[in-house]
Protein backbone atom coordinates (compact mmCIF):
# COMPACT_ATOMS: atom_id res chain seq x y z
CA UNK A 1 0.85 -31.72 24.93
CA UNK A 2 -1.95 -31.40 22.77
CA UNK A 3 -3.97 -33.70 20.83
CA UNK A 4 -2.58 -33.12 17.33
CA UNK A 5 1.05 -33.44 18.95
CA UNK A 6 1.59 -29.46 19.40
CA UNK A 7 2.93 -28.25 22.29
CA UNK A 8 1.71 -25.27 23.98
CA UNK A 9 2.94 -22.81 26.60
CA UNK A 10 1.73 -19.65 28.10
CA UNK A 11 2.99 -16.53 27.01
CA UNK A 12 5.43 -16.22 29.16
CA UNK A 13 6.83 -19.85 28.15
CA UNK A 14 6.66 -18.95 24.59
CA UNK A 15 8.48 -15.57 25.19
CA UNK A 16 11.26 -17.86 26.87
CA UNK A 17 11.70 -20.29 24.17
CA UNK A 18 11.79 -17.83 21.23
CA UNK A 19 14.38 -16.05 22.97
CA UNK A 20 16.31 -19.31 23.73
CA UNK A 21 16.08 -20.17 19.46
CA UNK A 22 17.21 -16.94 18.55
CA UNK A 23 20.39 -17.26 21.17
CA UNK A 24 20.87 -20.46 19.77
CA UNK A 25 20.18 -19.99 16.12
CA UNK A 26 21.45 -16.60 15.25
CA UNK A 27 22.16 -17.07 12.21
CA UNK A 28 18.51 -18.26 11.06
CA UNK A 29 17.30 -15.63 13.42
CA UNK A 30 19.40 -12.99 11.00
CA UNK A 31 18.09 -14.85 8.12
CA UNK A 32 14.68 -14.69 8.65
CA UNK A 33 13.68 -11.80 11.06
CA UNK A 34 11.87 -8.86 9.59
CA UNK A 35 14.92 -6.66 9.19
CA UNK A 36 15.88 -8.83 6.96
CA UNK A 37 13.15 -9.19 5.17
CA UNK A 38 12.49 -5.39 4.77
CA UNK A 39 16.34 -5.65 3.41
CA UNK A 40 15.47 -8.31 0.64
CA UNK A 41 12.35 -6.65 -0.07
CA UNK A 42 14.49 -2.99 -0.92
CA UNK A 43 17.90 -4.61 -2.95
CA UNK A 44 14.70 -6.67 -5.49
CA UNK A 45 12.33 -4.25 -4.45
CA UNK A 46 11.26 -3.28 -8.71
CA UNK A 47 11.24 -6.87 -9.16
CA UNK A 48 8.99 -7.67 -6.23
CA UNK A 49 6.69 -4.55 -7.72
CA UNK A 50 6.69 -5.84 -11.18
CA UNK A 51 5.92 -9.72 -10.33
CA UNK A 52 2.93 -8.44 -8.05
CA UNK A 53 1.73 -6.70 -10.60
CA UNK A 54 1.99 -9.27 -13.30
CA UNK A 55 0.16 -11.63 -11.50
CA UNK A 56 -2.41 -9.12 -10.22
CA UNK A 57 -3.17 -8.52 -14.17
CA UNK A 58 -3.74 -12.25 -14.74
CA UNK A 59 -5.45 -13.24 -11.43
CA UNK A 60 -7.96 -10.19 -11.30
CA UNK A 61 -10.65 -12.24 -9.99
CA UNK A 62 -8.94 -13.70 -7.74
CA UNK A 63 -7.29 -10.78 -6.46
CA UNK A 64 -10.69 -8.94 -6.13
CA UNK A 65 -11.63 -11.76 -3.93
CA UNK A 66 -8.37 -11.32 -1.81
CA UNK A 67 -8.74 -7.87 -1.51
CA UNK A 68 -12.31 -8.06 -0.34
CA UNK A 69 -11.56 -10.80 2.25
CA UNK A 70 -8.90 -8.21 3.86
CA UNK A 71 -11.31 -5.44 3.55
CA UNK A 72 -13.71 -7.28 5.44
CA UNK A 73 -11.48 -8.66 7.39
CA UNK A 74 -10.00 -5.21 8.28
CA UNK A 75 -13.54 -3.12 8.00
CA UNK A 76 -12.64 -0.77 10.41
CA UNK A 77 -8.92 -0.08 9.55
CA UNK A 78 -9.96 0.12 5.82
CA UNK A 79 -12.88 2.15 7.06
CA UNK A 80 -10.76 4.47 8.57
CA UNK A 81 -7.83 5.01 5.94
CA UNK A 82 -10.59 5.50 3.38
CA UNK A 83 -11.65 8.17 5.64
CA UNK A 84 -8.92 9.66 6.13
CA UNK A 85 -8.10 10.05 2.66
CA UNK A 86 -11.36 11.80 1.15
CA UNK A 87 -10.63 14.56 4.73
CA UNK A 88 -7.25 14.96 2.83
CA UNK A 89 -8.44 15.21 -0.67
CA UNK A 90 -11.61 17.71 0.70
CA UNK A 91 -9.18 19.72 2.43
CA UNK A 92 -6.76 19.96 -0.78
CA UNK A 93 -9.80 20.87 -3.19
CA UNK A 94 -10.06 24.63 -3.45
CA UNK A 95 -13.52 26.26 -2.43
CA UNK A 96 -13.23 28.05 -5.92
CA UNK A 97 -13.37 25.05 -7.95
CA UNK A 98 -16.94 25.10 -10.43
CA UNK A 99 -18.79 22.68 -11.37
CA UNK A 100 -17.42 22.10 -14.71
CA UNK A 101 -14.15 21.56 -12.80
CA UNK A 102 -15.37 18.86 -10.54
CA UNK A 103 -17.27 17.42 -14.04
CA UNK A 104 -13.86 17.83 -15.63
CA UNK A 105 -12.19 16.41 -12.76
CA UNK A 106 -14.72 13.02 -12.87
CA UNK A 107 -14.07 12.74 -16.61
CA UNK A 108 -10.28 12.49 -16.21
CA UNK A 109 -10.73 9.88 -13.58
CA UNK A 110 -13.47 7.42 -15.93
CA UNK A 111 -10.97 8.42 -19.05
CA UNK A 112 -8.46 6.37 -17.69
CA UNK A 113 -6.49 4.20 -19.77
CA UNK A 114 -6.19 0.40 -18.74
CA UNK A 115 -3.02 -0.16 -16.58
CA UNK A 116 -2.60 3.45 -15.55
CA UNK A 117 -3.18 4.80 -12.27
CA UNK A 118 -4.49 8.98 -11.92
CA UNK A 119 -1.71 10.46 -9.93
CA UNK A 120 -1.41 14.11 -8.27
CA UNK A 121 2.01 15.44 -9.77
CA UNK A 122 2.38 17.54 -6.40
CA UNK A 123 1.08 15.07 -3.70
CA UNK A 124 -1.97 15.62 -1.51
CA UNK A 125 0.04 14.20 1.30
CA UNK A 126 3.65 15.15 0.44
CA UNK A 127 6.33 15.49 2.87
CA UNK A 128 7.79 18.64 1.57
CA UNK A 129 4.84 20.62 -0.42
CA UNK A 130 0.98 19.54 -0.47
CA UNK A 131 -0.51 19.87 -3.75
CA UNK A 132 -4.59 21.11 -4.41
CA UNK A 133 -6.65 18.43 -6.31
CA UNK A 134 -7.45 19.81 -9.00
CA UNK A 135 -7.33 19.10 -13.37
CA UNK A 136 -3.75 20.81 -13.51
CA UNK A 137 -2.28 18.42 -11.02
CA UNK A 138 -3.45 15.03 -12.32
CA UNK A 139 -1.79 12.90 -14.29
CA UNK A 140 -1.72 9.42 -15.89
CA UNK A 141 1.01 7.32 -14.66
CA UNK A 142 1.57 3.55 -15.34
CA UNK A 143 0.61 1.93 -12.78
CA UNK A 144 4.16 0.60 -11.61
CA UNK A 145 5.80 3.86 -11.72
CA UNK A 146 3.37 5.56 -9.61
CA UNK A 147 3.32 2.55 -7.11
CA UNK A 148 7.53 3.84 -6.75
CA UNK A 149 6.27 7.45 -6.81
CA UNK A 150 4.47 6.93 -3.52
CA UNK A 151 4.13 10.41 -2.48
CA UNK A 152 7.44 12.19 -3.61
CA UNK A 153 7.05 15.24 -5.54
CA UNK A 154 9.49 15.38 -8.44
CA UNK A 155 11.43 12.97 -9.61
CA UNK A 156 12.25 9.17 -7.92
């Protein structure tokens, strides 16, 4: 036993006793385990979406502080997926594009409105078709239906 009145075990212990709980509490163990969280999370999953994204509207700052703690936090995971996504967006923008496209391209992105996210109407990373990014695949989409959009093609 620990100072502050904790107990501790080894790994091994620990592995023991959570088994022992959820033989014993099965119930609880039903209620709580992630299975059943990822089950909540799908039947209110718009709500969920919508209540996030109310109270990432009103608690910007904060948020932005959140956000940068993870990314910090997670440098090299972040680091990576970021990486990962501009080898998927190269490879998806044509060699034939000008540079009035790309200029075009940039404009679309800055010109967009508040609460809207840009969205490729054929996804970069689809599981049936990969779109190109170029102007004729980009669109504004509020930002809660393109959060459900993910990256289907069509309509969701």
């Amino acid at each position: 036993m620990a100072k502050d009145g904790l107990k501790y075990y080894c790994r091994t212990c620990e592995y023991e006793n959570n088994r022992a709980w959820k033989a014993n509490n099965p119930e609880s163990y039903a209620r709580y385990s992630k299975k059943a969280s990822r089950k909540k999370y799908l039947k209110n999953k718009e709500t969920i979406i919508k209540k996030t994204s109310e109270w990432a509207q009103k608690n910007k700052e904060k948020r932005r502080i959140i956000v940068m703690k993870s990314q910090k936090k997670n440098a090299h995971t972040h680091a990576a997926n970021e990486s990962k996504r501009r080898a998927i967006k190269l490879n998806a923008t044509p060699k034939w594009l000008t540079k009035e496209d790309f200029q075009q391209i940039k404009e679309f992105y800055k010109n967009t409105p508040q609460g809207y996210h840009v969205d490729h109407i054929i996804p970069l990373k689809g599981k049936e078709v990969r779109g190109l990014h170029v102007l004729w695949n980009l669109q504004y989409l509020p930002a809660l239906e393109n959060i459900k959009k993910s990256n289907k093609f069509g309509g969701f």
